[in-house]
C-alpha atoms as a PDB file:
ATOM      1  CA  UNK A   1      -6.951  18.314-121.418  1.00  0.00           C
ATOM      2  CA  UNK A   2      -6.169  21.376-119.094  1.00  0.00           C
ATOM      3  CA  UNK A   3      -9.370  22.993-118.403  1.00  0.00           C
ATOM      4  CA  UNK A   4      -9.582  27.162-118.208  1.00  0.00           C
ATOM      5  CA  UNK A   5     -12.032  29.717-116.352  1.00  0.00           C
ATOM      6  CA  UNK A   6     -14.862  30.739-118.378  1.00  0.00           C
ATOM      7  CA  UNK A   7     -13.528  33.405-120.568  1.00  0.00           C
ATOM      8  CA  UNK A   8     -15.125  37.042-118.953  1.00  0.00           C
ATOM      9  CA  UNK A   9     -16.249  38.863-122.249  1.00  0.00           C
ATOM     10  CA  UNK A  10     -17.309  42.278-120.491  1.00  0.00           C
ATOM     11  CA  UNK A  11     -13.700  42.219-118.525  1.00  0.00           C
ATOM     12  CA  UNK A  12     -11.848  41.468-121.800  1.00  0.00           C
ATOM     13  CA  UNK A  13     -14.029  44.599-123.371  1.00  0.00           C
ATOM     14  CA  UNK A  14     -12.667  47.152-120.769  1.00  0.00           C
ATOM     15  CA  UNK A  15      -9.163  45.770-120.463  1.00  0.00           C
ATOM     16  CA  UNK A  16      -8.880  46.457-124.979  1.00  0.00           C
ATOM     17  CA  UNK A  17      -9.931  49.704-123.754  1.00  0.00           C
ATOM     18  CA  UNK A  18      -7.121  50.065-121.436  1.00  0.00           C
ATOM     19  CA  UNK A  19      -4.766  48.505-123.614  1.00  0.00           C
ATOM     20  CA  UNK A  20      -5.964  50.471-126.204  1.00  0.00           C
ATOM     21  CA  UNK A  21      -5.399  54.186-124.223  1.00  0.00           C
ATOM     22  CA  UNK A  22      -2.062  52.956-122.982  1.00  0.00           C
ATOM     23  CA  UNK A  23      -0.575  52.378-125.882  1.00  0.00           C
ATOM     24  CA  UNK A  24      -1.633  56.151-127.443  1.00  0.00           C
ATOM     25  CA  UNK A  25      -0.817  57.734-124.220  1.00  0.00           C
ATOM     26  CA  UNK A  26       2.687  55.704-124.654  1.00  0.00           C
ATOM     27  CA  UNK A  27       3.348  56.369-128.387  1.00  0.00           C
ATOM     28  CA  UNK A  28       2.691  60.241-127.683  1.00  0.00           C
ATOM     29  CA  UNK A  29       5.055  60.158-124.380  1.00  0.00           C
ATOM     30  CA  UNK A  30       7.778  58.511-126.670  1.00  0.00           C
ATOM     31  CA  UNK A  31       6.893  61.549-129.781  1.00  0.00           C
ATOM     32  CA  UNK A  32       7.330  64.115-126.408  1.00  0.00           C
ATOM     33  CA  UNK A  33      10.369  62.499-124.489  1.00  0.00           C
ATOM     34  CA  UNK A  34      13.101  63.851-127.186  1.00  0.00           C
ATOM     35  CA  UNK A  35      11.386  67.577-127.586  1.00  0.00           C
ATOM     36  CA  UNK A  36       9.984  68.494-123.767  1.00  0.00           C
ATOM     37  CA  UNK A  37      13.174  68.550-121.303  1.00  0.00           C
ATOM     38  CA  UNK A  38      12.105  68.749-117.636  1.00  0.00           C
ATOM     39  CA  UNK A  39      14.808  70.379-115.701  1.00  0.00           C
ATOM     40  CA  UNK A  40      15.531  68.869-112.455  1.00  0.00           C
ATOM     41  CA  UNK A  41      18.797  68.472-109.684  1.00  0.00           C
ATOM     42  CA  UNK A  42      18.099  64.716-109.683  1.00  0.00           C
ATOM     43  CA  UNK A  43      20.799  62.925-111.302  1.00  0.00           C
ATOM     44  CA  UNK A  44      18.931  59.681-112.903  1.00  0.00           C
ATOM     45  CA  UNK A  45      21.934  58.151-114.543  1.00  0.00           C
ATOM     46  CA  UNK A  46      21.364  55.054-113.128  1.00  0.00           C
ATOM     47  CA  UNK A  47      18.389  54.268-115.188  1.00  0.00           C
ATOM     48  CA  UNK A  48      19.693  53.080-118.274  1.00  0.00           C
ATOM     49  CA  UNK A  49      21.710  50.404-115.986  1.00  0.00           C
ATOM     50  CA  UNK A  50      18.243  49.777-113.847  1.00  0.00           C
ATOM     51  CA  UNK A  51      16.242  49.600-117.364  1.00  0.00           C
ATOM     52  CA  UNK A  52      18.918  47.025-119.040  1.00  0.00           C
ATOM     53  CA  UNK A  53      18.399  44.737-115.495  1.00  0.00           C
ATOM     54  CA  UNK A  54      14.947  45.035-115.762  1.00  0.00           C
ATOM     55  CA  UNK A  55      14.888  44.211-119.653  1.00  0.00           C
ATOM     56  CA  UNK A  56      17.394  40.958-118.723  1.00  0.00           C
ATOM     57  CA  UNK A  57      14.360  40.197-116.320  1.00  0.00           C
ATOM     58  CA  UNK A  58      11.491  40.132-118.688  1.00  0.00           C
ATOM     59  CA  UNK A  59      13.233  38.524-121.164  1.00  0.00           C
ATOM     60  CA  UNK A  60      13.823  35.672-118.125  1.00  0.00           C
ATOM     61  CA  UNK A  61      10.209  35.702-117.543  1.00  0.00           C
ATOM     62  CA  UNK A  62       9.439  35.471-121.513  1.00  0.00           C
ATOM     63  CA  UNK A  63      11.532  32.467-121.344  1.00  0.00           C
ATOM     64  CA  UNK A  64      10.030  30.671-118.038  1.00  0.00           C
ATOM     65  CA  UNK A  65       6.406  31.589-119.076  1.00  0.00           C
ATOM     66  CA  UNK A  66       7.073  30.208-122.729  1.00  0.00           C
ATOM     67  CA  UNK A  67       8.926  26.813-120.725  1.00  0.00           C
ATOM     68  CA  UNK A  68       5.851  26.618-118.461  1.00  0.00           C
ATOM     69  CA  UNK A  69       3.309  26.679-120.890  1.00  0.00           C
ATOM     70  CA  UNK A  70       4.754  24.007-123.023  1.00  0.00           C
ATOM     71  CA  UNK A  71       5.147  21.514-120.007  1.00  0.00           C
ATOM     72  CA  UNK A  72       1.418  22.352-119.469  1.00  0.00           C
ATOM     73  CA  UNK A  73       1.563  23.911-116.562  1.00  0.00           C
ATOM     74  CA  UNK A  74      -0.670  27.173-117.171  1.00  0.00           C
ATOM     75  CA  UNK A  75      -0.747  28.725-114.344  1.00  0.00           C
ATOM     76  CA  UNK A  76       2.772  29.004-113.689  1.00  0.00           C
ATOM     77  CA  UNK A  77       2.501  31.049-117.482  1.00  0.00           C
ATOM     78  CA  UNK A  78       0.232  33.230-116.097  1.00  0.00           C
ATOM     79  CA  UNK A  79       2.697  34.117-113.170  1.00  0.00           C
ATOM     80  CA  UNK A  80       5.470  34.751-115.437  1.00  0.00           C
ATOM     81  CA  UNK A  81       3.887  36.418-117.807  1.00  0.00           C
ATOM     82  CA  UNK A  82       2.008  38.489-115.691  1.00  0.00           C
ATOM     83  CA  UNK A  83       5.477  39.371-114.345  1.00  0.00           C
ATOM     84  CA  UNK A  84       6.843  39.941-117.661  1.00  0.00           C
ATOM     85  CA  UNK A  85       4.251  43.148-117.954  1.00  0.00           C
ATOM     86  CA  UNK A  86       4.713  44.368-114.897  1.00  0.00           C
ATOM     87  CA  UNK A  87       8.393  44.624-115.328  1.00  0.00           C
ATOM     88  CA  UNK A  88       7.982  45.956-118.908  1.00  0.00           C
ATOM     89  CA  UNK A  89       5.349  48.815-117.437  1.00  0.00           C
ATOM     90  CA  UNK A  90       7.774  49.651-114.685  1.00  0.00           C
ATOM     91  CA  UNK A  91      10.953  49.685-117.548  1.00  0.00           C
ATOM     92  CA  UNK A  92       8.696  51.918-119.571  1.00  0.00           C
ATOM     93  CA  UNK A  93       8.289  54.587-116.784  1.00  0.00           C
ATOM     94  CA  UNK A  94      11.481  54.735-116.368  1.00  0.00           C
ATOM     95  CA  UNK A  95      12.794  54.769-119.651  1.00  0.00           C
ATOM     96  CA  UNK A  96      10.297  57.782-119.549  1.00  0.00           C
ATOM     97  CA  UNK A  97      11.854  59.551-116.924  1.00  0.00           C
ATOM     98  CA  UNK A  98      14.998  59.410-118.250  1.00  0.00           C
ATOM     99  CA  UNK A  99      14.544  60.819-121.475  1.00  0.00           C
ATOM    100  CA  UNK A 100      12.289  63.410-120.140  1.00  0.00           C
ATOM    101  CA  UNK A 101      15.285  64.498-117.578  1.00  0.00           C
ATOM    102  CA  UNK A 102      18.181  63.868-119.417  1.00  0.00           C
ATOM    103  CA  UNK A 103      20.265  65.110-122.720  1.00  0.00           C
ATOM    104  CA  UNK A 104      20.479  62.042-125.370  1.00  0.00           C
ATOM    105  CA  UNK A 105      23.887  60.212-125.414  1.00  0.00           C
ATOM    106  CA  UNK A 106      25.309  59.917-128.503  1.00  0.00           C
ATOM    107  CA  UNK A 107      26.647  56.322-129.831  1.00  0.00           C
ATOM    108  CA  UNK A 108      30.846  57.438-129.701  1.00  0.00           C
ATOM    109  CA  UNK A 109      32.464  54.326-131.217  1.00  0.00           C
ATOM    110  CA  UNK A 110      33.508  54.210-135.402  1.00  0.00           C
ATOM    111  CA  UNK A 111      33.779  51.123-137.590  1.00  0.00           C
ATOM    112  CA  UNK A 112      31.651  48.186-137.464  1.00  0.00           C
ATOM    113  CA  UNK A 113      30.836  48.719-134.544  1.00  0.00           C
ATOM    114  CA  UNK A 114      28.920  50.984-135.196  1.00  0.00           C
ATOM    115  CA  UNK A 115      26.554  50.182-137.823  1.00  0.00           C
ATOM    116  CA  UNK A 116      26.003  46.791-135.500  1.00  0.00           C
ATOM    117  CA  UNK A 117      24.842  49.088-133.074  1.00  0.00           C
ATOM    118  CA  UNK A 118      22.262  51.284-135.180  1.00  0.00           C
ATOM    119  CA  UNK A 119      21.330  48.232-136.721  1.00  0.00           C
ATOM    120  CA  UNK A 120      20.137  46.669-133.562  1.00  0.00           C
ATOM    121  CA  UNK A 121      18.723  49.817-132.348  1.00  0.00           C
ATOM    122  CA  UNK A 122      16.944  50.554-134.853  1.00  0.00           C
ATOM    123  CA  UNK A 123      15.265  47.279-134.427  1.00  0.00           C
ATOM    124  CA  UNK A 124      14.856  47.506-131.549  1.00  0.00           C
ATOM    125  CA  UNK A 125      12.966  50.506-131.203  1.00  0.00           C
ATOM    126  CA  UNK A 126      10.947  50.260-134.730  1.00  0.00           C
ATOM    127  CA  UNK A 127       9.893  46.478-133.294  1.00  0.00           C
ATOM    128  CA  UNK A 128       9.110  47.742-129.339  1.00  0.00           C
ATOM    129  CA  UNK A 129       6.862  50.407-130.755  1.00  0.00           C
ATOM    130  CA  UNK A 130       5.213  48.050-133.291  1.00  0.00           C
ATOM    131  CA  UNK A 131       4.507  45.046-130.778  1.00  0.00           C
ATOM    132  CA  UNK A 132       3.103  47.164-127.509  1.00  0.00           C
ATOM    133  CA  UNK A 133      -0.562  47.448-128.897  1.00  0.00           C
ATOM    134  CA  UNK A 134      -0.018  43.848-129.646  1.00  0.00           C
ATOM    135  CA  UNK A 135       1.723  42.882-126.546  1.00  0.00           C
ATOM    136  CA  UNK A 136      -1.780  44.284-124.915  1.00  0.00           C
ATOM    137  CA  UNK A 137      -4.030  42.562-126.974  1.00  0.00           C
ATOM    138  CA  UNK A 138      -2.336  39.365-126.173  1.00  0.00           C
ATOM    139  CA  UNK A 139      -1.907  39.516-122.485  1.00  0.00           C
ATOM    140  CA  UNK A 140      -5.657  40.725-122.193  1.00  0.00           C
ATOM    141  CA  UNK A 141      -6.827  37.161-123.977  1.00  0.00           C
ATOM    142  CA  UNK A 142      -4.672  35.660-121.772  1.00  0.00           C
ATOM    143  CA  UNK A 143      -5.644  36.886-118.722  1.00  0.00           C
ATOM    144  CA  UNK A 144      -9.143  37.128-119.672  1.00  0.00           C
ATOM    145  CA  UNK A 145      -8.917  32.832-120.566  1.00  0.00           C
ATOM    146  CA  UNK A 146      -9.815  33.649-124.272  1.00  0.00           C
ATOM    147  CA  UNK A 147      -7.580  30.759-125.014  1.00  0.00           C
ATOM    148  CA  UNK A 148      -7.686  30.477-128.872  1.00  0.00           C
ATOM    149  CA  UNK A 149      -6.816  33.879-129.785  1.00  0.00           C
ATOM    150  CA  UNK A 150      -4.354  33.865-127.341  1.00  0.00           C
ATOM    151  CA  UNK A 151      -2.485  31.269-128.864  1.00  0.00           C
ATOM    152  CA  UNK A 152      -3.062  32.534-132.242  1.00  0.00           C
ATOM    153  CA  UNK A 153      -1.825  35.870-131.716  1.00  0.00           C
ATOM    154  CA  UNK A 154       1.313  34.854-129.370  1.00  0.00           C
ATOM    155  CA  UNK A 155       2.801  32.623-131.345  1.00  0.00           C
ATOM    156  CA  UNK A 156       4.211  36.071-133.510  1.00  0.00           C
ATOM    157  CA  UNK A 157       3.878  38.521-130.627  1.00  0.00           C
ATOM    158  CA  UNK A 158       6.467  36.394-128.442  1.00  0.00           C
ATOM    159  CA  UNK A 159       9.482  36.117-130.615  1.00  0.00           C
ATOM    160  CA  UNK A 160       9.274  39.662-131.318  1.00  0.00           C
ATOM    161  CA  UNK A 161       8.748  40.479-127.636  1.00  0.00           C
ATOM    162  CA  UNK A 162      11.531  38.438-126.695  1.00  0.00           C
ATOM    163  CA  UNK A 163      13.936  39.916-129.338  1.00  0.00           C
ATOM    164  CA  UNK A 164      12.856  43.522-127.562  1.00  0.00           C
ATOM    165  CA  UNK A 165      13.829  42.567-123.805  1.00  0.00           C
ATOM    166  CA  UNK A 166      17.142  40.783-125.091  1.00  0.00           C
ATOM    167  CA  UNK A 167      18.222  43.490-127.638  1.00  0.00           C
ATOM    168  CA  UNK A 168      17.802  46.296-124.987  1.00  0.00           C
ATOM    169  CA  UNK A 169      20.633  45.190-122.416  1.00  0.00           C
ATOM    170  CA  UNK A 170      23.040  44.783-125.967  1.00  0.00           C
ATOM    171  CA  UNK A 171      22.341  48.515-126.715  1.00  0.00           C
ATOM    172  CA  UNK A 172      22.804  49.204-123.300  1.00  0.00           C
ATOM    173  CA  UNK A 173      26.217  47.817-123.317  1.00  0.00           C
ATOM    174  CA  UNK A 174      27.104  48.580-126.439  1.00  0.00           C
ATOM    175  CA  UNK A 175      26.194  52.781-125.389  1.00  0.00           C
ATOM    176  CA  UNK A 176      27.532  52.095-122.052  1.00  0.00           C
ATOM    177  CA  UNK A 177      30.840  53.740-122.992  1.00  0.00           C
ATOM    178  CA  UNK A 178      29.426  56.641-124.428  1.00  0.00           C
ATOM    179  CA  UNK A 179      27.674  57.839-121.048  1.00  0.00           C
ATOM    180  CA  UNK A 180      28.948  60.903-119.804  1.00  0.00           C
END
């Protein structure tokens, strides 16, 4: 039987808090990002390329953290997991940037094709949206050792995490030659 730190109840508190500001602050940046256009002579192009890498990432560290924990080894989780939001905060501000700086490309393909692609876009985005708060909630009982909810809330949080990180590098490619 692996034993955990004493779960920290007044830590776990603040960090809902947190979690809880972060994801209104990051559902009204995503209702802003398509009306407010900064202007700017930085060309940021490369950041739909640097977001699908970092998406390939966290979807790596979903994977190791979800090996890890069923061989056991827990604090090997908590590494890759911990890495997991990291990587998905610093996608996020970047994905950010981008659409604040930058006109929307437009899918340019016909056919199947097509309706594969707004199909797993759609998805995509309807799923990343509904899982941050989530997301949050889970990695706080994590991190905070508040083992049982943990496990009862990842077990659907996961999947649907994972299914974000993996289906972000297929848009990517799949839009890639539509960029200007």
């Amino acid at each position: 039987m692996i034993k955990f730190p004493a779960s920290n109840d007044d830590l776990a508190k603040r960090l809902m808090i947190v979690a809880y500001v972060l994801t209104t602050v990051a559902f009204i940046s995503v209702g802003l990002m398509r009306r407010i256009k900064f202007e700017t002579d930085m060309d940021f192009s490369f950041i739909p390329a640097l977001n699908a890498l970092i998406n390939t990432c966290v979807a790596l560290c979903l994977i190791a953290g979800y090996y890890f924990i069923r061989k056991g080894d827990y604090l090997k989780h908590r590494k890759f997991m911990i890495g997991a939001v990291i990587l998905s905060a610093v996608f996020f501000l970047f994905y950010i940037l981008y659409h604040f700086t930058t006109p929307e490309t437009v899918f340019c393909k016909e056919g199947f094709i097509r309706y594969l692609y707004y199909f797993i876009l759609l998805t995509h985005i309807v799923l990343a949206g509904l899982s941050l708060p989530f997301i949050l909630i889970t990695f706080v009982r994590g991190f905070t050792y508040q083992v049982d909810k943990h496990r009862k809330i990842a077990r659907w949080v996961y999947p649907v995490w994972l299914y974000v990180a993996v289906t972000g590098p297929i848009t990517y490619m799949l839009l890639k030659p539509c960029y200007l």
